[in-house]
C-alpha atoms as a PDB file:
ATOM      1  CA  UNK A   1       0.000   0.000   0.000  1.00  0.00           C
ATOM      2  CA  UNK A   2       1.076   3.199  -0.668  1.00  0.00           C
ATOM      3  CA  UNK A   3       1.254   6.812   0.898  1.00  0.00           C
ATOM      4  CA  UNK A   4      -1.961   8.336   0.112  1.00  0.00           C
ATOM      5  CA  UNK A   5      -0.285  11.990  -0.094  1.00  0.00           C
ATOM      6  CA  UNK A   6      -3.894  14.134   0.676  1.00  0.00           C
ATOM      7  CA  UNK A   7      -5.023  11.606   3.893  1.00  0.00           C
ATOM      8  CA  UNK A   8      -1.707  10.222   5.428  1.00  0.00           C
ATOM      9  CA  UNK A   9       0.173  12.059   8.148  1.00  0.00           C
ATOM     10  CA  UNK A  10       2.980  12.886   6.357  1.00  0.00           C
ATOM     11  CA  UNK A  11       6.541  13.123   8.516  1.00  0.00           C
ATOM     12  CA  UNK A  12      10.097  14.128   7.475  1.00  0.00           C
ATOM     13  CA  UNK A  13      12.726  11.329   7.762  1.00  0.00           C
ATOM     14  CA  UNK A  14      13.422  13.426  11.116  1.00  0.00           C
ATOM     15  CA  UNK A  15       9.804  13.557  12.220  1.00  0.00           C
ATOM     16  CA  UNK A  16       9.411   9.874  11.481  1.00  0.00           C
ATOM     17  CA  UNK A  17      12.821   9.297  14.075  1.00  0.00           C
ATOM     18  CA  UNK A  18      10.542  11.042  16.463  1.00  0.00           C
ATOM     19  CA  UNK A  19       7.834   9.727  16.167  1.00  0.00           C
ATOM     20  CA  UNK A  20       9.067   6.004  16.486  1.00  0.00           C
ATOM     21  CA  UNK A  21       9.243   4.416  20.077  1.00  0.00           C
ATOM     22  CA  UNK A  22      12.893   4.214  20.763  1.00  0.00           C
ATOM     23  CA  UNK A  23      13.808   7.103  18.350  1.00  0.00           C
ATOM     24  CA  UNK A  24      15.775   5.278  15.600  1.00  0.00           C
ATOM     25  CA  UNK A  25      18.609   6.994  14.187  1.00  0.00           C
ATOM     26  CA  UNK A  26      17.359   9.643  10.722  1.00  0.00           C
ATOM     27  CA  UNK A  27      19.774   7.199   8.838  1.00  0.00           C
ATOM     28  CA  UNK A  28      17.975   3.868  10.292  1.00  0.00           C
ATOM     29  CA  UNK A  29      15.146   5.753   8.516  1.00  0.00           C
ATOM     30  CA  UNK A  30      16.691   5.962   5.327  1.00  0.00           C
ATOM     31  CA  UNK A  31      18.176   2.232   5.385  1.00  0.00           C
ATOM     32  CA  UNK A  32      14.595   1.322   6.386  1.00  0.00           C
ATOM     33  CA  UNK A  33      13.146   2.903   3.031  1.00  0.00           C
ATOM     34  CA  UNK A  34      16.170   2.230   0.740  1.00  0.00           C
ATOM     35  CA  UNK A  35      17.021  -1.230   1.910  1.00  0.00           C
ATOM     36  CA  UNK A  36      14.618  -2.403   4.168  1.00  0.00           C
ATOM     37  CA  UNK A  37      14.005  -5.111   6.984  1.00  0.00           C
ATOM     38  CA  UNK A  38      13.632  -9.054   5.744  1.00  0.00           C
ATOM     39  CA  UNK A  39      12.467  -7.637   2.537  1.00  0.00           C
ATOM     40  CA  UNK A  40       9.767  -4.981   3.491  1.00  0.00           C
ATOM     41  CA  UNK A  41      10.529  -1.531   2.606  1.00  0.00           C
ATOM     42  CA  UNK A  42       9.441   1.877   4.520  1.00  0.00           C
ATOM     43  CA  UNK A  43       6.967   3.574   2.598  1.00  0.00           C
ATOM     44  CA  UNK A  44       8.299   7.114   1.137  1.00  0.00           C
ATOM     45  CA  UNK A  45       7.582   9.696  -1.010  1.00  0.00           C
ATOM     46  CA  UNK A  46       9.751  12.639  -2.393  1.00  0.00           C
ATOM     47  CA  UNK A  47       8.346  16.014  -2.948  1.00  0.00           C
ATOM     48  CA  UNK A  48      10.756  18.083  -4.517  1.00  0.00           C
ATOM     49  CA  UNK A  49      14.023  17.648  -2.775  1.00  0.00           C
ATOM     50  CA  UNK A  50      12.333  15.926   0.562  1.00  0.00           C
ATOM     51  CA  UNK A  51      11.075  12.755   1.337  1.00  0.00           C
ATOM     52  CA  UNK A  52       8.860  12.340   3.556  1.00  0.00           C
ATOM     53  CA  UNK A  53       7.088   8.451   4.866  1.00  0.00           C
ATOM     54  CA  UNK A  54       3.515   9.090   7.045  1.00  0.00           C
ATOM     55  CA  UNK A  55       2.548   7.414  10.318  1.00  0.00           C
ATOM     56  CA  UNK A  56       0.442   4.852   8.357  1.00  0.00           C
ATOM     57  CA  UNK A  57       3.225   3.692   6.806  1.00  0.00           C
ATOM     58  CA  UNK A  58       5.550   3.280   9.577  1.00  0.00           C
ATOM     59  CA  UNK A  59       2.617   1.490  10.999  1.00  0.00           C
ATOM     60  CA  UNK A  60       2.586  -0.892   8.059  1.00  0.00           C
ATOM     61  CA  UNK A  61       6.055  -1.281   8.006  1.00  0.00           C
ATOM     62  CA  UNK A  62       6.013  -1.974  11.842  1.00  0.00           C
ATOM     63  CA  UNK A  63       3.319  -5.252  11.404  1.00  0.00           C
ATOM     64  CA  UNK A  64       4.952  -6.238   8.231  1.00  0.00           C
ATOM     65  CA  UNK A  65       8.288  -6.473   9.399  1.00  0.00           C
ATOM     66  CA  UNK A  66       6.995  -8.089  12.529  1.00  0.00           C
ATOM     67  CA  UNK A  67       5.582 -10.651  10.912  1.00  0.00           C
ATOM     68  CA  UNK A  68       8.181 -11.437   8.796  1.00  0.00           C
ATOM     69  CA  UNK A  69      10.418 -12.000  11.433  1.00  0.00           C
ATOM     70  CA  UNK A  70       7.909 -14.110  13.046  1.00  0.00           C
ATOM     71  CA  UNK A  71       8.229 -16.324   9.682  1.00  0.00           C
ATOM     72  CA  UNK A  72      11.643 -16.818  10.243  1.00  0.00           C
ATOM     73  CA  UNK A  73      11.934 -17.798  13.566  1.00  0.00           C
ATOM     74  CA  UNK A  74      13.225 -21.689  13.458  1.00  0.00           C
ATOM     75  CA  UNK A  75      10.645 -24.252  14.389  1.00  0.00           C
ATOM     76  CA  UNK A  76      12.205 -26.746  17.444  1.00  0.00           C
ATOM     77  CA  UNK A  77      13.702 -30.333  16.018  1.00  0.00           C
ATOM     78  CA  UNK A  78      11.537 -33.129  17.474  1.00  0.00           C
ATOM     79  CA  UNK A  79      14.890 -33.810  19.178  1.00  0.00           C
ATOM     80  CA  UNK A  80      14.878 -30.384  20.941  1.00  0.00           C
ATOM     81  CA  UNK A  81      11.035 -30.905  21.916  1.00  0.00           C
ATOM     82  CA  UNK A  82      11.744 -34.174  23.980  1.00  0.00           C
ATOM     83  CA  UNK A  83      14.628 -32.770  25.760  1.00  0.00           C
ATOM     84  CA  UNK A  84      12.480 -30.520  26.717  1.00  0.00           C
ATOM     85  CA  UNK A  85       9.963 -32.249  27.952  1.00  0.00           C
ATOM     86  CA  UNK A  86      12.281 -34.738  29.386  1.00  0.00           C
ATOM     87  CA  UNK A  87      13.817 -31.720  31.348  1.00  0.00           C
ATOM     88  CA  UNK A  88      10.510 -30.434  32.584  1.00  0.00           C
ATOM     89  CA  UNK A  89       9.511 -33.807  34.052  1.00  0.00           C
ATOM     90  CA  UNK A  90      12.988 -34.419  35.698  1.00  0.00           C
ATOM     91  CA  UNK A  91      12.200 -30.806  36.976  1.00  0.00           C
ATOM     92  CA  UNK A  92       8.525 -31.636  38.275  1.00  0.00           C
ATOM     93  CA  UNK A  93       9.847 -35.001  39.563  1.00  0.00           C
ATOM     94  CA  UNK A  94      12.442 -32.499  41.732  1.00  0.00           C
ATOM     95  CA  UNK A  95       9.570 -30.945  42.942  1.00  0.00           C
ATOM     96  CA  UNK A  96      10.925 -27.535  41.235  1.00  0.00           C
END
């Protein structure tokens, strides 16, 4: 989805540091719209010599990026799973 130029809130790549929890860097900002974060891409928009991204699209970028790293996280070996649970029950059996 794109920035919808009339409705978004528009923010400078300084406004958009701001505005982020945990004020990223200005040039996180640009890495984030250049190159990106496991393949999703901050929403921008130059007009004239500015770019700007909006909140909406930070938003967008925040779930989509989110979820991507979600994707990637490794799913557990069956081996891992019964060490585990053999752990847990040597635990329980401890009384701990």
């Amino acid at each position: 989805m794109a920035i919808d130029i009339e409705n978004d809130d528009l923010l400078t790549v300084a406004g958009a540091a701001k505005y982020i929890h945990g004020r990223p860097s200005t040039r996180t900002i640009w890495r984030w719209m250049e190159k990106g974060v496991h393949g999703v891409k901050l929403d921008s928009v130059k007009i004239g010599s500015h770019r700007f991204t909006s909140k909406q699209a930070i938003r967008r970028f925040v779930c989509a990026t989110t979820k991507a790293a979600d994707a990637r996280r490794p799913e557990l070996s069956a081996t891992r799973k019964r060490a585990i649970k053999r752990a847990e029950r040597e635990l329980a059996d401890a009384g701990l």
